[in-house]
C-alpha atoms as a PDB file:
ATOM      1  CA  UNK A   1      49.161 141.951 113.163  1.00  0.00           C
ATOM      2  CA  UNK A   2      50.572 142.243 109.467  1.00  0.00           C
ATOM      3  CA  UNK A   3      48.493 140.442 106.892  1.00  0.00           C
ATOM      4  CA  UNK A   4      50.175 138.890 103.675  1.00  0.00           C
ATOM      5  CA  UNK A   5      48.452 140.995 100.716  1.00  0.00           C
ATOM      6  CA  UNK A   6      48.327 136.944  98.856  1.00  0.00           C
ATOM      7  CA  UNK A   7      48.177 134.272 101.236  1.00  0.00           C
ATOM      8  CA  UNK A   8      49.667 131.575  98.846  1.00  0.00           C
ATOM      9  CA  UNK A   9      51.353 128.542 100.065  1.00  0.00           C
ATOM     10  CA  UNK A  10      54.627 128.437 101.622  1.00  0.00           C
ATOM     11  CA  UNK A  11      56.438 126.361  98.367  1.00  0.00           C
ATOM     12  CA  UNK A  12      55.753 129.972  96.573  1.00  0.00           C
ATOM     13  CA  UNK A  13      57.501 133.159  96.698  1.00  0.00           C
ATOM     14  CA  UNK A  14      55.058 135.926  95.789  1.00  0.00           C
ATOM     15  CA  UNK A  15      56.574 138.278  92.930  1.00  0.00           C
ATOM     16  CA  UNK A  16      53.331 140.463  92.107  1.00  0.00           C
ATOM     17  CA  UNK A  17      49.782 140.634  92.027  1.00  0.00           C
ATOM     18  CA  UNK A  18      46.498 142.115  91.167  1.00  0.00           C
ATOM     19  CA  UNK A  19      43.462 142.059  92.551  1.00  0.00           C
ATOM     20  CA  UNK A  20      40.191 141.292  90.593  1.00  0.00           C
ATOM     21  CA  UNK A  21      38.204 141.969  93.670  1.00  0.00           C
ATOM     22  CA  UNK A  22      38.915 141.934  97.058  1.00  0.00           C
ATOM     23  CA  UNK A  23      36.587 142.472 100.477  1.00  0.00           C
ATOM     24  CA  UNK A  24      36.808 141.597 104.081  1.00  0.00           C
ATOM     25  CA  UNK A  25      36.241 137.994 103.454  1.00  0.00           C
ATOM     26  CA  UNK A  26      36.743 137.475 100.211  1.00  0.00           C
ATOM     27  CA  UNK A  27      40.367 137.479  97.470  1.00  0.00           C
ATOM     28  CA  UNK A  28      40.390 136.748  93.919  1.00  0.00           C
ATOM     29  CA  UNK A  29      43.428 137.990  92.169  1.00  0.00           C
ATOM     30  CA  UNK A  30      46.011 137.168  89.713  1.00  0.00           C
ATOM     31  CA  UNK A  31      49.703 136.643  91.302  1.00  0.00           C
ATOM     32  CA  UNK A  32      53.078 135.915  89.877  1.00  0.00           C
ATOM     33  CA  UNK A  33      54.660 133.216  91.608  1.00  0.00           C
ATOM     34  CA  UNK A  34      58.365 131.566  91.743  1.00  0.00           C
ATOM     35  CA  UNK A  35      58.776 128.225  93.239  1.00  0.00           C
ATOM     36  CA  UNK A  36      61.743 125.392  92.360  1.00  0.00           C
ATOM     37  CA  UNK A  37      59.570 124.876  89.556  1.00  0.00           C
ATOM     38  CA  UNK A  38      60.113 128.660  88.341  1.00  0.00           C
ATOM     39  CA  UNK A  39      57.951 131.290  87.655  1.00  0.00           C
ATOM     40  CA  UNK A  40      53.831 131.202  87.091  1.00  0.00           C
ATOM     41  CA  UNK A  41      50.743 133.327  86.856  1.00  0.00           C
ATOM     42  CA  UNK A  42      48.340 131.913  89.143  1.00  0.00           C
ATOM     43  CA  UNK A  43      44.508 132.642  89.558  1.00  0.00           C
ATOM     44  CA  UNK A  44      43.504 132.406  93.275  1.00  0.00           C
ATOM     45  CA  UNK A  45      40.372 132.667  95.437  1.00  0.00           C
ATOM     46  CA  UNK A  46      40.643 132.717  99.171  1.00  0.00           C
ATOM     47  CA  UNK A  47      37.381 133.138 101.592  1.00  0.00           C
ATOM     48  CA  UNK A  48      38.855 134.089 105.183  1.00  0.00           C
ATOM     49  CA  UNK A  49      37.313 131.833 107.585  1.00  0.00           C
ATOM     50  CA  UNK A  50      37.961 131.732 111.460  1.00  0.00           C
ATOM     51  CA  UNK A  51      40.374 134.883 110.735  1.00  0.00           C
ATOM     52  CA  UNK A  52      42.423 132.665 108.236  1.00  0.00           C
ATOM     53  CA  UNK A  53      42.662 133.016 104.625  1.00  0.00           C
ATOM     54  CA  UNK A  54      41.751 129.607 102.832  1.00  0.00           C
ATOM     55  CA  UNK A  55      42.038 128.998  99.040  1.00  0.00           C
ATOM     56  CA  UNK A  56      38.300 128.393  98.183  1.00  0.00           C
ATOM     57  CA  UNK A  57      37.536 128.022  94.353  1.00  0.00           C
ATOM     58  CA  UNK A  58      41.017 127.902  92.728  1.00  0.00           C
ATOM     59  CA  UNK A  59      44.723 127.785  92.537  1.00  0.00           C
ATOM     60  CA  UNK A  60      45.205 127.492  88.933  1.00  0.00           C
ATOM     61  CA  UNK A  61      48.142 128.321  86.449  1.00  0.00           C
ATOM     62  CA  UNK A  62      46.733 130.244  83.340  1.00  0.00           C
ATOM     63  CA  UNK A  63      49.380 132.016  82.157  1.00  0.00           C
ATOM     64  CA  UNK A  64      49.108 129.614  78.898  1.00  0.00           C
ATOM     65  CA  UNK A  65      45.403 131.273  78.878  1.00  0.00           C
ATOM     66  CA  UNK A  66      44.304 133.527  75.596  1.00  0.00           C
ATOM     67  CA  UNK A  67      43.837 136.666  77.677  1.00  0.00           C
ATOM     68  CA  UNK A  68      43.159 138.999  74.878  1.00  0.00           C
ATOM     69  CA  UNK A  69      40.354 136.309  73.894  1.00  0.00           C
ATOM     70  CA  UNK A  70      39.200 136.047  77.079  1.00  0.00           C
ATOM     71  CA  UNK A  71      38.883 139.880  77.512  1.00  0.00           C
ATOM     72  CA  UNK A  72      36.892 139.981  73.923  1.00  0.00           C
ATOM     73  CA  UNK A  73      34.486 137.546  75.560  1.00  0.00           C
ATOM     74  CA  UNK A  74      34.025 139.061  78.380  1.00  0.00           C
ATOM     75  CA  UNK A  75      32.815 142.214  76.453  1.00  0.00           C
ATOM     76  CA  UNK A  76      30.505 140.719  74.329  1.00  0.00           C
ATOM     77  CA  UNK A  77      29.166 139.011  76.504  1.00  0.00           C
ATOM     78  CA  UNK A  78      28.433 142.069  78.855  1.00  0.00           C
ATOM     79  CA  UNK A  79      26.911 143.711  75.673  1.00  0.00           C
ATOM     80  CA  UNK A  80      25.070 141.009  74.812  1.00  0.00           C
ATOM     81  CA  UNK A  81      23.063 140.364  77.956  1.00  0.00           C
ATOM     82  CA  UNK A  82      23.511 143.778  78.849  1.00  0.00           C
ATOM     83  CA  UNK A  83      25.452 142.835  82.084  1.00  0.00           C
ATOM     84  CA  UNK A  84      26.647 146.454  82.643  1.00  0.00           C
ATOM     85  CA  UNK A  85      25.870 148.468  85.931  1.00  0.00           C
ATOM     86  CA  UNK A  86      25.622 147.448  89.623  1.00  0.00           C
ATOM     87  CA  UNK A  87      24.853 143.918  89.132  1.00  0.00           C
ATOM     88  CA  UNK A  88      27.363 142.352  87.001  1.00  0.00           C
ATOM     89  CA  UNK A  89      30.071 143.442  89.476  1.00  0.00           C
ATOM     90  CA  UNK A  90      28.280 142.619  92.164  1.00  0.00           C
ATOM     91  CA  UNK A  91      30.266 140.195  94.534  1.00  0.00           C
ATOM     92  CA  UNK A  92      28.612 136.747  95.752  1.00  0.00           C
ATOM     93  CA  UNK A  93      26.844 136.486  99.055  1.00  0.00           C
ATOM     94  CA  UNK A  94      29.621 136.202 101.740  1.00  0.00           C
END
């Protein structure tokens, strides 16, 4: 059985995507979507339960979001709490 790489809903044609993390059971990634509406960058998170793919946390447009800002952030606040290593990309209990 073939398994869609982004299991996004049927109203949306996937165009790209990456992959923040991904596991067995668990999806969160970035995709490029077209719909009627037209095009959007999405931010997903699907937990597979009973061998299907469910949107868990989010299904979110954000390409209106500051990215570079975001990214500085995101590094400072590694530094600051010195979130580097093992643990900070750690993935939640599944």
């Amino acid at each position: 059985m073939s398994e869609v790489k982004y299991p996004v809903s049927q109203t949306f044609t996937v165009l790209d995507g990456y992959d923040i993390y991904r596991s067995s059971n668990l999806i969160v990634a970035l995709v490029v979507v077209q719909s009627q509406f037209g095009k959007d960058l999405r931010l997903y998170r699907w937990m597979k339960r009973n061998d299907q793919w469910k949107v868990d946390l989010c299904r979110m447009g954000v390409g209106r979001w500051k990215w570079n800002e975001i990214a500085t952030k995101a590094n400072e606040f590694i530094e600051k709490y010195s979130l580097k290593g093992s643990q900070a990309a750690a993935p939640e209990s599944e």
